[in-house]
PDB file of N, CA and C in Angstrom:
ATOM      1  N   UNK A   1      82.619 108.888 116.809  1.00  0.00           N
ATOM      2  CA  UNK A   1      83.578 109.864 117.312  1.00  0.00           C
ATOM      3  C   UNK A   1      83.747 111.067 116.389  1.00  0.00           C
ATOM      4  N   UNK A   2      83.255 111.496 115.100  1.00  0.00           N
ATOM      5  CA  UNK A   2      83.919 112.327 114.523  1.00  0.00           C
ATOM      6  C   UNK A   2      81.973 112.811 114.122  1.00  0.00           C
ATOM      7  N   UNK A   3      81.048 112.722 115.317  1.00  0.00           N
ATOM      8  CA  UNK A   3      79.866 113.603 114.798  1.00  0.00           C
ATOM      9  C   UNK A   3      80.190 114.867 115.410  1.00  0.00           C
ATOM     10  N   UNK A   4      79.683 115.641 114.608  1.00  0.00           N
ATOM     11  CA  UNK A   4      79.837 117.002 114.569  1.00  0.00           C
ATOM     12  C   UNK A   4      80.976 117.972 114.419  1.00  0.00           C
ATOM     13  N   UNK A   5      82.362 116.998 114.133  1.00  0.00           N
ATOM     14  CA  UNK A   5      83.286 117.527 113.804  1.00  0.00           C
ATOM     15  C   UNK A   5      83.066 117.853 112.467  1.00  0.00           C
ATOM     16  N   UNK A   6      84.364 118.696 112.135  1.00  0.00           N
ATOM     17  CA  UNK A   6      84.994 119.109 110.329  1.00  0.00           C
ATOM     18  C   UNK A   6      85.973 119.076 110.454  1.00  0.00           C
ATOM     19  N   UNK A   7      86.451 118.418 108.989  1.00  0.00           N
ATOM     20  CA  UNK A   7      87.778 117.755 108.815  1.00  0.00           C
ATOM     21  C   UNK A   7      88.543 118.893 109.104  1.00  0.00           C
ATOM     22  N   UNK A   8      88.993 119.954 109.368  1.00  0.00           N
ATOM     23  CA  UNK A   8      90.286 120.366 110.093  1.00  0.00           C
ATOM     24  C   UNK A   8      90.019 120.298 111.306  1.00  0.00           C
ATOM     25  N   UNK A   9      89.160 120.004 112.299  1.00  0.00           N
ATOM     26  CA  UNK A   9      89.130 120.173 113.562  1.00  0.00           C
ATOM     27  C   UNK A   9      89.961 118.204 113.852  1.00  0.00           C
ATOM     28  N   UNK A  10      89.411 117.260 112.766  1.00  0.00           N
ATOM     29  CA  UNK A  10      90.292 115.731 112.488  1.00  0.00           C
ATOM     30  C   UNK A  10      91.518 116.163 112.151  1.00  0.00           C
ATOM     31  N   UNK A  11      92.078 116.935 111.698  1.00  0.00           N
ATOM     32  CA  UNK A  11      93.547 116.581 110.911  1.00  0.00           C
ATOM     33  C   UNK A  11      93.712 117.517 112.108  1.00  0.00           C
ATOM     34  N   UNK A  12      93.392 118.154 112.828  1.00  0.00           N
ATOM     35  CA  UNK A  12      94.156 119.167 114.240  1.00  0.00           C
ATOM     36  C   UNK A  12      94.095 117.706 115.157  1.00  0.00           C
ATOM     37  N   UNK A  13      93.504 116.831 115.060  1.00  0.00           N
ATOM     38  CA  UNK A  13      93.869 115.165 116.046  1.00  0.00           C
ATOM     39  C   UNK A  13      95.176 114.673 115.909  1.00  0.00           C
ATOM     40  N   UNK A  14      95.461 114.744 114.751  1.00  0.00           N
ATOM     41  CA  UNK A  14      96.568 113.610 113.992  1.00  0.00           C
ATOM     42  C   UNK A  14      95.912 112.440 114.305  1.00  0.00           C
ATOM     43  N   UNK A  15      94.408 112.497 113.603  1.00  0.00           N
ATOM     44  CA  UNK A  15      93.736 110.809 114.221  1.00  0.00           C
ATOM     45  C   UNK A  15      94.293 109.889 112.910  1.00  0.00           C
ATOM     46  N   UNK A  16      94.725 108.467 113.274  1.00  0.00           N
ATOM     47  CA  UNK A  16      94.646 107.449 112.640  1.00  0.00           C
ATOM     48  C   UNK A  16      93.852 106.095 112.866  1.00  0.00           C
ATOM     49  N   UNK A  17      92.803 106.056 111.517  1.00  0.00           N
ATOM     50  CA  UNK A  17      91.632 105.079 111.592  1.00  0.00           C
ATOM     51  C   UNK A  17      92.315 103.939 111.259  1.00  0.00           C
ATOM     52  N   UNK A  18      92.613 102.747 112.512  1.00  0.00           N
ATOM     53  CA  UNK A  18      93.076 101.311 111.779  1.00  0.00           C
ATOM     54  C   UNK A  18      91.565 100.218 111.969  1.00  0.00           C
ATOM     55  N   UNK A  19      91.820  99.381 111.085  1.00  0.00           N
ATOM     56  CA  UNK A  19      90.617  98.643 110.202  1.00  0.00           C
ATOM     57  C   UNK A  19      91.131  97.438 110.422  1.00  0.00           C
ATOM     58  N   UNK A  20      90.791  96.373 111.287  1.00  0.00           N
ATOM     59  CA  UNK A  20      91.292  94.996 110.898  1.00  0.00           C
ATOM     60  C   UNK A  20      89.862  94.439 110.607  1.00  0.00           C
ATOM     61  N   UNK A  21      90.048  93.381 109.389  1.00  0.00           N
ATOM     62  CA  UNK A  21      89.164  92.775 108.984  1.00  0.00           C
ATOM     63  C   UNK A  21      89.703  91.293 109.516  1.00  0.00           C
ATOM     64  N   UNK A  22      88.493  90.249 109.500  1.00  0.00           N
ATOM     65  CA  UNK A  22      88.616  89.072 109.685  1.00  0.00           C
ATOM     66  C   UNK A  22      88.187  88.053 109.225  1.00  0.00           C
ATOM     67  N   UNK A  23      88.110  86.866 108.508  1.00  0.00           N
ATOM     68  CA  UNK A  23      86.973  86.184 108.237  1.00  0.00           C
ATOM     69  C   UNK A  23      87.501  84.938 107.925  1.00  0.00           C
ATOM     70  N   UNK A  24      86.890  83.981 107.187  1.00  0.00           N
ATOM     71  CA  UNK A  24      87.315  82.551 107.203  1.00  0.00           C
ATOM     72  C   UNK A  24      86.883  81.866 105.546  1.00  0.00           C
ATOM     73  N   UNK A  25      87.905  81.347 105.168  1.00  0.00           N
ATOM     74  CA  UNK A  25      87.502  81.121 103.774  1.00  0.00           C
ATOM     75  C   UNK A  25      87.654  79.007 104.140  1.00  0.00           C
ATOM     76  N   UNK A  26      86.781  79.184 103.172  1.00  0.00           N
ATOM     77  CA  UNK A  26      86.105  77.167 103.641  1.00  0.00           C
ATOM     78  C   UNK A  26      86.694  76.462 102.459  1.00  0.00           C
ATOM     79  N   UNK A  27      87.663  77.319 101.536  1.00  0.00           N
ATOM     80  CA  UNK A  27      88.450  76.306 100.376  1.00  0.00           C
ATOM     81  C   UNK A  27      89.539  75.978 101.642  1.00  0.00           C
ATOM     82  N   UNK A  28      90.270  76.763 101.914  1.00  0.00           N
ATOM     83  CA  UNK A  28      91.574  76.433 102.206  1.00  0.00           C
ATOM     84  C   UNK A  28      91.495  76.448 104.102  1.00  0.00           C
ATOM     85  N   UNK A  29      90.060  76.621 104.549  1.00  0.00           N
ATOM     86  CA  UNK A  29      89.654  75.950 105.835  1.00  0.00           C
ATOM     87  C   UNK A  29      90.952  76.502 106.758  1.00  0.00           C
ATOM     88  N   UNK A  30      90.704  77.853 106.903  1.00  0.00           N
ATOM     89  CA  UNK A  30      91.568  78.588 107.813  1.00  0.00           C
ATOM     90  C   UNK A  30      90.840  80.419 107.716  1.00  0.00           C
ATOM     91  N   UNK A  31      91.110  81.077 109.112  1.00  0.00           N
ATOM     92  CA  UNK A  31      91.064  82.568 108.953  1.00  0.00           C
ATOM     93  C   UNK A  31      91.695  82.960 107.909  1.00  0.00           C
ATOM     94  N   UNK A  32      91.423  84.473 107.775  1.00  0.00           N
ATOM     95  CA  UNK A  32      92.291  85.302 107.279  1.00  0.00           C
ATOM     96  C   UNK A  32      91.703  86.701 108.196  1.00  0.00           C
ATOM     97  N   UNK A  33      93.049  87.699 107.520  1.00  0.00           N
ATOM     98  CA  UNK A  33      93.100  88.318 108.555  1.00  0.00           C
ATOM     99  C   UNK A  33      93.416  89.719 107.210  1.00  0.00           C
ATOM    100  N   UNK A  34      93.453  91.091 107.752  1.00  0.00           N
ATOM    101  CA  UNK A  34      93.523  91.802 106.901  1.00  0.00           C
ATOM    102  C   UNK A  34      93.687  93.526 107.711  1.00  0.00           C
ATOM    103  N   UNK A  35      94.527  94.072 107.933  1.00  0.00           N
ATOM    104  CA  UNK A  35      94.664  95.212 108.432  1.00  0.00           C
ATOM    105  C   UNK A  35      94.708  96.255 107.513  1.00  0.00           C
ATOM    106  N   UNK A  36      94.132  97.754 107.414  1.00  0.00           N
ATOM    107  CA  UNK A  36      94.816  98.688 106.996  1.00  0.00           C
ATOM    108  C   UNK A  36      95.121  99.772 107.818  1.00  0.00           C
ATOM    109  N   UNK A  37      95.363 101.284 107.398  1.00  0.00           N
ATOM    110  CA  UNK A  37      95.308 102.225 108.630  1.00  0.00           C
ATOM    111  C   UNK A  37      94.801 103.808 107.292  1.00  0.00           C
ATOM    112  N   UNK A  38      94.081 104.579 107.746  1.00  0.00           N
ATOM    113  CA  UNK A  38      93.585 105.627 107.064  1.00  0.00           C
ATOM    114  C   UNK A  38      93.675 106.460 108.004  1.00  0.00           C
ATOM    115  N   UNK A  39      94.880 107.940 107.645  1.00  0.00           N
ATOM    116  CA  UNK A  39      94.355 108.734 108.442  1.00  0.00           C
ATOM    117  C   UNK A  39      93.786 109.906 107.732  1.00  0.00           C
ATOM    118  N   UNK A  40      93.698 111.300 108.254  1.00  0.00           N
ATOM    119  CA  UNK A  40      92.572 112.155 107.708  1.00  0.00           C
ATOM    120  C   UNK A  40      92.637 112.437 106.503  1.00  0.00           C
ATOM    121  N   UNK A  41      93.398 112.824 106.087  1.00  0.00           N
ATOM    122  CA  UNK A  41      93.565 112.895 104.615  1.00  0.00           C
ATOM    123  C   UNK A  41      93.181 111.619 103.710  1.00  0.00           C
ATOM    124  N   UNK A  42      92.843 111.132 104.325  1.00  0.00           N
ATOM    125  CA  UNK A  42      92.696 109.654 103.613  1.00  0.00           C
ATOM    126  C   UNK A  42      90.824 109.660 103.637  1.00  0.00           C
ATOM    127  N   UNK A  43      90.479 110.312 104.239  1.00  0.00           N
ATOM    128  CA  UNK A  43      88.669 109.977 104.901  1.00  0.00           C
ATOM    129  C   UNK A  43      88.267 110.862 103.716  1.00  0.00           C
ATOM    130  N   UNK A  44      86.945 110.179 103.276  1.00  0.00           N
ATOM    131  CA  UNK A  44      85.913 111.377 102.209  1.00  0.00           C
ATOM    132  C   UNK A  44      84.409 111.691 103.394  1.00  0.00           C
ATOM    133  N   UNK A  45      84.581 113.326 103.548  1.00  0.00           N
ATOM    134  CA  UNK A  45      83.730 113.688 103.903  1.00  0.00           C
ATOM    135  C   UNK A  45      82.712 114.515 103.033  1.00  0.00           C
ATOM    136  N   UNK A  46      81.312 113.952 103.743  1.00  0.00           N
ATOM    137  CA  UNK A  46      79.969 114.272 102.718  1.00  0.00           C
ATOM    138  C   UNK A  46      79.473 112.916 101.935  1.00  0.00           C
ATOM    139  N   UNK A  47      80.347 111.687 101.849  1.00  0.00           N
ATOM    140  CA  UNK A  47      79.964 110.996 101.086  1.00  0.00           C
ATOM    141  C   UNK A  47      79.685 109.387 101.904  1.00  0.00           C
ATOM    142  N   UNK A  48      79.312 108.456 101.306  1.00  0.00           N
ATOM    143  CA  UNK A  48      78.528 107.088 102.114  1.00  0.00           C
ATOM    144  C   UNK A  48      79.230 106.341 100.865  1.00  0.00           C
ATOM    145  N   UNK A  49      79.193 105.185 101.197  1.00  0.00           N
ATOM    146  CA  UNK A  49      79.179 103.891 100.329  1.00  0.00           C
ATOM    147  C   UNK A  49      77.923 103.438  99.496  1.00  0.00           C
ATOM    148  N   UNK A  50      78.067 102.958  98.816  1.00  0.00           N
ATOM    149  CA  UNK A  50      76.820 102.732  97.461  1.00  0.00           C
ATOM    150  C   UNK A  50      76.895 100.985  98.061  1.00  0.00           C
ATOM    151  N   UNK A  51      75.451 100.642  98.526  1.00  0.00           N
ATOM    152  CA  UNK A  51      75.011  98.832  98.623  1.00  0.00           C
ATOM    153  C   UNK A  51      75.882  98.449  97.609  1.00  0.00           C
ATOM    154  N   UNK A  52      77.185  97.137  98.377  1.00  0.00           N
ATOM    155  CA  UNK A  52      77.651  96.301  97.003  1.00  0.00           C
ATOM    156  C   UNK A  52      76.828  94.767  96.908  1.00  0.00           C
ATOM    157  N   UNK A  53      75.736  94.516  97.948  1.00  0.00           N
ATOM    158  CA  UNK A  53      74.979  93.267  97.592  1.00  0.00           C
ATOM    159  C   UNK A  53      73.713  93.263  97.927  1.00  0.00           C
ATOM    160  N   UNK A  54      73.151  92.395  97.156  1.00  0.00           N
ATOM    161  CA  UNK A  54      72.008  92.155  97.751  1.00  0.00           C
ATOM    162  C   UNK A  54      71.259  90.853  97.751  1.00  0.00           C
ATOM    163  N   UNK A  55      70.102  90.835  98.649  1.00  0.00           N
ATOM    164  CA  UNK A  55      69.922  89.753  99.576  1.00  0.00           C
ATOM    165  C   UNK A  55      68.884  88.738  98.626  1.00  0.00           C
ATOM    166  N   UNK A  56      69.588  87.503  98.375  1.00  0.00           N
ATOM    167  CA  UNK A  56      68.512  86.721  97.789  1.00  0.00           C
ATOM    168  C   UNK A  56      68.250  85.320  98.511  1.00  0.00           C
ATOM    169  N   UNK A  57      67.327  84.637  98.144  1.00  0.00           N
ATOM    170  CA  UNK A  57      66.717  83.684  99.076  1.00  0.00           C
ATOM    171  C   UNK A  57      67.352  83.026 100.397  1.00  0.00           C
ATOM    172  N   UNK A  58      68.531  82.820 100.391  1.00  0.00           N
ATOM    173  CA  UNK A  58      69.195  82.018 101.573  1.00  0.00           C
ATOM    174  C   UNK A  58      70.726  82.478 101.409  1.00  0.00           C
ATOM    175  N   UNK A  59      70.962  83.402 100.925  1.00  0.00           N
ATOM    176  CA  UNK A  59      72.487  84.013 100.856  1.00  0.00           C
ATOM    177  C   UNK A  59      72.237  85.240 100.255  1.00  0.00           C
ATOM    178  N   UNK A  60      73.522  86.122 100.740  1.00  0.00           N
ATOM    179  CA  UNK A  60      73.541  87.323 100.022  1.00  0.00           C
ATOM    180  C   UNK A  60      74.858  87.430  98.859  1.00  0.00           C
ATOM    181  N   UNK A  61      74.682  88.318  98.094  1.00  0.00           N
ATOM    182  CA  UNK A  61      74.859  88.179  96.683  1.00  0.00           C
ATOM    183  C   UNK A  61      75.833  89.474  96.713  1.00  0.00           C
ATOM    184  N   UNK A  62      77.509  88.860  96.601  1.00  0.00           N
ATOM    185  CA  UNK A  62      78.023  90.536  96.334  1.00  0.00           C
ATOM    186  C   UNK A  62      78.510  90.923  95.280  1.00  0.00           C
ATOM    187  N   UNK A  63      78.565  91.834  94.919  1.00  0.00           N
ATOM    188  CA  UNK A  63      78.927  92.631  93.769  1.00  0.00           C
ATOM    189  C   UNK A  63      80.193  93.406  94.055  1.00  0.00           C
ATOM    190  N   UNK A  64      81.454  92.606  94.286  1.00  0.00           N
ATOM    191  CA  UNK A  64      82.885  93.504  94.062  1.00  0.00           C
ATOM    192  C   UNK A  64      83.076  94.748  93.414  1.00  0.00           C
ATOM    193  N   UNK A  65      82.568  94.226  92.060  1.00  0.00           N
ATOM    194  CA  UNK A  65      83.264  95.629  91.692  1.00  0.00           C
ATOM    195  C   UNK A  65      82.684  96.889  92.298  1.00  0.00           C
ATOM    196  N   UNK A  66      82.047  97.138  92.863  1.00  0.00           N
ATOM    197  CA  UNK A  66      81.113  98.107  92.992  1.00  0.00           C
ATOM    198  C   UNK A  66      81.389  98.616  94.896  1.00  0.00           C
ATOM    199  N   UNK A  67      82.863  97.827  94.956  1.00  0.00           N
ATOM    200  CA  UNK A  67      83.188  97.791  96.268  1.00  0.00           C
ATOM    201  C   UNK A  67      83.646  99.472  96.746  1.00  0.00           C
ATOM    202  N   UNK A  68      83.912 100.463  95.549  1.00  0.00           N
ATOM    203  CA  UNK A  68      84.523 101.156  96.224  1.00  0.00           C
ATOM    204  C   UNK A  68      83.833 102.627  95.679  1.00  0.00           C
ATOM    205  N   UNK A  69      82.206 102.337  95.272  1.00  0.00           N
ATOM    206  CA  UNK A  69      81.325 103.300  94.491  1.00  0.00           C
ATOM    207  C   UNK A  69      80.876 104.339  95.504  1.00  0.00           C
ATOM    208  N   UNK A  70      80.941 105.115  96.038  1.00  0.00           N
ATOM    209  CA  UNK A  70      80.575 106.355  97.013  1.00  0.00           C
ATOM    210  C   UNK A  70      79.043 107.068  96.254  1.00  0.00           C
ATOM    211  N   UNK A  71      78.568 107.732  97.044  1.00  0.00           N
ATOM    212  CA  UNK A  71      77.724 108.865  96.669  1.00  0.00           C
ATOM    213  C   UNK A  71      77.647 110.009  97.303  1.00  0.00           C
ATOM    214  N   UNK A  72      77.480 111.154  97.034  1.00  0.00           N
ATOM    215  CA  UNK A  72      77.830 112.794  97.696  1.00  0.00           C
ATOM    216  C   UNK A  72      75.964 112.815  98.735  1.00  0.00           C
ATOM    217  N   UNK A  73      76.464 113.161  99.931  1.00  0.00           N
ATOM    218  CA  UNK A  73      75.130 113.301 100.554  1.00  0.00           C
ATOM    219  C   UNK A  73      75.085 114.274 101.197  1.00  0.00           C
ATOM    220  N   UNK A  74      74.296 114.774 101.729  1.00  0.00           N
ATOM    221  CA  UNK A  74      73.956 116.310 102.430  1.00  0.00           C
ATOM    222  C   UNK A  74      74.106 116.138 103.640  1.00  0.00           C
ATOM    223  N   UNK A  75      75.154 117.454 104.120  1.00  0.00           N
ATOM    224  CA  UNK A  75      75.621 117.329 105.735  1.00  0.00           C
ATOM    225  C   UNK A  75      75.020 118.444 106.157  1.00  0.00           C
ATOM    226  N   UNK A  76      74.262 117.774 107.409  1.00  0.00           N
ATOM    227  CA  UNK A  76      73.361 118.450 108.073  1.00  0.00           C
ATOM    228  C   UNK A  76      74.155 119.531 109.284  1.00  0.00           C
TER     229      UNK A  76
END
């Protein structure tokens, strides 16, 4: 939804991005659940997420800290 826009033509939306995450942890053998909400001022434009894992023989391998590493990329 936001190809070919620029961020003032988003903050002229008043868009708000909500995020629910979901998943299931096998210690304590129940969901979890996890909401946030980002709106424009909150978004980085020009930039991507940096891989936080990678894939080894029969599982993949993550690297937390590295959860929130960006890189600047060229907008076409």
């Amino acid at each position: 939804p936001f190809y070919g826009k620029k961020p003032e033509d988003v903050e002229s939306m008043q868009l708000e991005v909500i995020v629910h995450l979901e998943g299931y942890d096998e210690t304590y053998v129940q969901s979890i659940h996890s909401s946030s909400s980002y709106l424009a001022d909150d978004l980085k434009w020009g930039h991507r997420f940096l891989p936080m894992y990678e894939r080894e023989e029969n599982y993949l391998k993550l690297h937390l800290e590295e959860i929130n590493k960006m890189e600047v990329v060229d907008r076409l």
